[in-house]
Protein backbone atom coordinates (compact mmCIF):
# COMPACT_ATOMS: atom_id res chain seq x y z
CA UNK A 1 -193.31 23.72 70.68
CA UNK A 2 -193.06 23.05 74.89
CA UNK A 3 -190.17 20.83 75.55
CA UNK A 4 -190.26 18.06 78.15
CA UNK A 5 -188.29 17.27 80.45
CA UNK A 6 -189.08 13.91 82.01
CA UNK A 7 -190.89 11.00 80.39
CA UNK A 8 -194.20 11.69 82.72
CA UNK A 9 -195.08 15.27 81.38
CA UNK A 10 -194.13 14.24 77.86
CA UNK A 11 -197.24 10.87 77.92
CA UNK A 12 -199.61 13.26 78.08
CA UNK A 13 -198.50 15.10 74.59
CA UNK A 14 -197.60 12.08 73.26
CA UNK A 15 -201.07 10.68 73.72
CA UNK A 16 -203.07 13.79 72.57
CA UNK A 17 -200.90 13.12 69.16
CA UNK A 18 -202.31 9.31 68.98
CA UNK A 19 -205.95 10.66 69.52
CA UNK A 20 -207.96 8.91 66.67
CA UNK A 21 -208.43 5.46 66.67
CA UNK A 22 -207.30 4.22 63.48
CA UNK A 23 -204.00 6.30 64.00
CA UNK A 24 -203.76 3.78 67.06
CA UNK A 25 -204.36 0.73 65.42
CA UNK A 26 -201.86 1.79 62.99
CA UNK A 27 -199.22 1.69 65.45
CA UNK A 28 -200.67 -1.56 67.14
CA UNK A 29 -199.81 -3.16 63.96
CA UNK A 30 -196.49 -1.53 63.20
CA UNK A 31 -194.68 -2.29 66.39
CA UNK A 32 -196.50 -5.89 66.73
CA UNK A 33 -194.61 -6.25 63.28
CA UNK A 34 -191.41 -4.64 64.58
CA UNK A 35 -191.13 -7.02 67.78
CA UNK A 36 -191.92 -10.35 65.60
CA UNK A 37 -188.89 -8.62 62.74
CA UNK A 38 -186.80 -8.64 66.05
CA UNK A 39 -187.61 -11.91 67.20
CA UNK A 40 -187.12 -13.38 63.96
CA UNK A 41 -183.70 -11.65 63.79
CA UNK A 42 -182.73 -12.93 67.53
CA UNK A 43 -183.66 -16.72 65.96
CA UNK A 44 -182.99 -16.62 62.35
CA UNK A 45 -181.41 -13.66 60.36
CA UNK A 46 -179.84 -10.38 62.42
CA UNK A 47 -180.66 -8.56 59.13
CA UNK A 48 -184.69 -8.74 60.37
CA UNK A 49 -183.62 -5.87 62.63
CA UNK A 50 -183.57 -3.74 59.66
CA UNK A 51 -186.79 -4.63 58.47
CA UNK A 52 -188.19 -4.05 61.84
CA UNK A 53 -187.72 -0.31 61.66
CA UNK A 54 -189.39 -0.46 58.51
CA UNK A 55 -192.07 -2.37 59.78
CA UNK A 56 -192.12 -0.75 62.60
CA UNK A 57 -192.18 3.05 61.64
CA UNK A 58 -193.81 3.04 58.71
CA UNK A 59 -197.34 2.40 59.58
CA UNK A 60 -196.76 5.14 62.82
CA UNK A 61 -195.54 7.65 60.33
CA UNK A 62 -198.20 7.25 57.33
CA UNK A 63 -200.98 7.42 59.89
CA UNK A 64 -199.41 10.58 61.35
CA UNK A 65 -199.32 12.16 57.87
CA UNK A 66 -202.60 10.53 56.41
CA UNK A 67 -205.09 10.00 59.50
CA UNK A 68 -203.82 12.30 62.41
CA UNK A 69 -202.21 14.84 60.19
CA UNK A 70 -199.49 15.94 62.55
CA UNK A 71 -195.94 15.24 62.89
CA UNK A 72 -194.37 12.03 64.44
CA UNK A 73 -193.51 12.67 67.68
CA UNK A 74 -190.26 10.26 67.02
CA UNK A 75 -188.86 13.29 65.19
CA UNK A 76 -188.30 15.06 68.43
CA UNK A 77 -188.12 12.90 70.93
CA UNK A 78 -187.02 9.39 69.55
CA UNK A 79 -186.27 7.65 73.03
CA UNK A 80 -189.31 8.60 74.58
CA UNK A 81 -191.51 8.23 71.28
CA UNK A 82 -190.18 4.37 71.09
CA UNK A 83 -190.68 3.92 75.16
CA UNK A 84 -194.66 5.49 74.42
CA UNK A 85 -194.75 3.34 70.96
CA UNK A 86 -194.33 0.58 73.50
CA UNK A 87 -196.51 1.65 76.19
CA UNK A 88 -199.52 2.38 74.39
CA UNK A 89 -199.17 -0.89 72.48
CA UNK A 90 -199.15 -2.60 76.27
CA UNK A 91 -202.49 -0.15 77.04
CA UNK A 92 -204.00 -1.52 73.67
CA UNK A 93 -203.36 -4.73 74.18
CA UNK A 94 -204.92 -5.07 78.39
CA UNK A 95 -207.88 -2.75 76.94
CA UNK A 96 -207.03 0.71 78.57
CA UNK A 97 -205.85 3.07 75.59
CA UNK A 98 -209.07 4.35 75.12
CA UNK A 99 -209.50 5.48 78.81
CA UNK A 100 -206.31 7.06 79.01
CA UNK A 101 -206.93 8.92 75.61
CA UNK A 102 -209.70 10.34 77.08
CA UNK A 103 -207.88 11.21 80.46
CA UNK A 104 -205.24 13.48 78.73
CA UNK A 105 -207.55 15.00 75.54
CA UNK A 106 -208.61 18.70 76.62
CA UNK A 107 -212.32 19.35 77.82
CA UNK A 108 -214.31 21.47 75.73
């Protein structure tokens, strides 16, 4: 496996791992639940937080293992994995995932 060394040659991977749709959705949903867990724990119950990793990781990981059928990338890189979790939620939700999916998937 090629190891990265800065957070700009490690998108690229990271978003040729997330390259089906549904696998992307998946994670849409899982860190929108994460950040309302975390919110909720900020105004009502600090104990949230630990749902939110639940929340959170658990729709990434099944659609890794059931839709994309490769490993989570948080198992190697956790920092950057949450920091592209985050970004590519930000893409999905202004509309330009899809164009920079197709940016970084190989040619044929």
């Amino acid at each position: 496996m090629k190891t990265y060394q800065t957070f700009a040659d490690f998108w690229p991977h990271y978003v040729r791992e997330h390259s089906l749709l549904l696998t992307r959705q998946f994670h849409f949903v899982g860190t929108l639940l994460a950040l309302v867990c975390v919110t909720g724990a900020v105004i009502f119950d600090w104990r949230l937080v630990l749902v939110a990793f639940v929340a959170g990781y658990g729709p990434a990981w099944i659609s890794h293992f059931l839709i994309e059928k490769n490993r989570p990338a948080t198992f190697t890189y956790p920092v950057w994995s949450l920091l592209a979790d985050f970004r590519m939620f930000w893409f999905m939700l202004t509309g330009r995932m899809t164009a920079e999916v197709t940016r970084h998937l190989p040619t044929a």
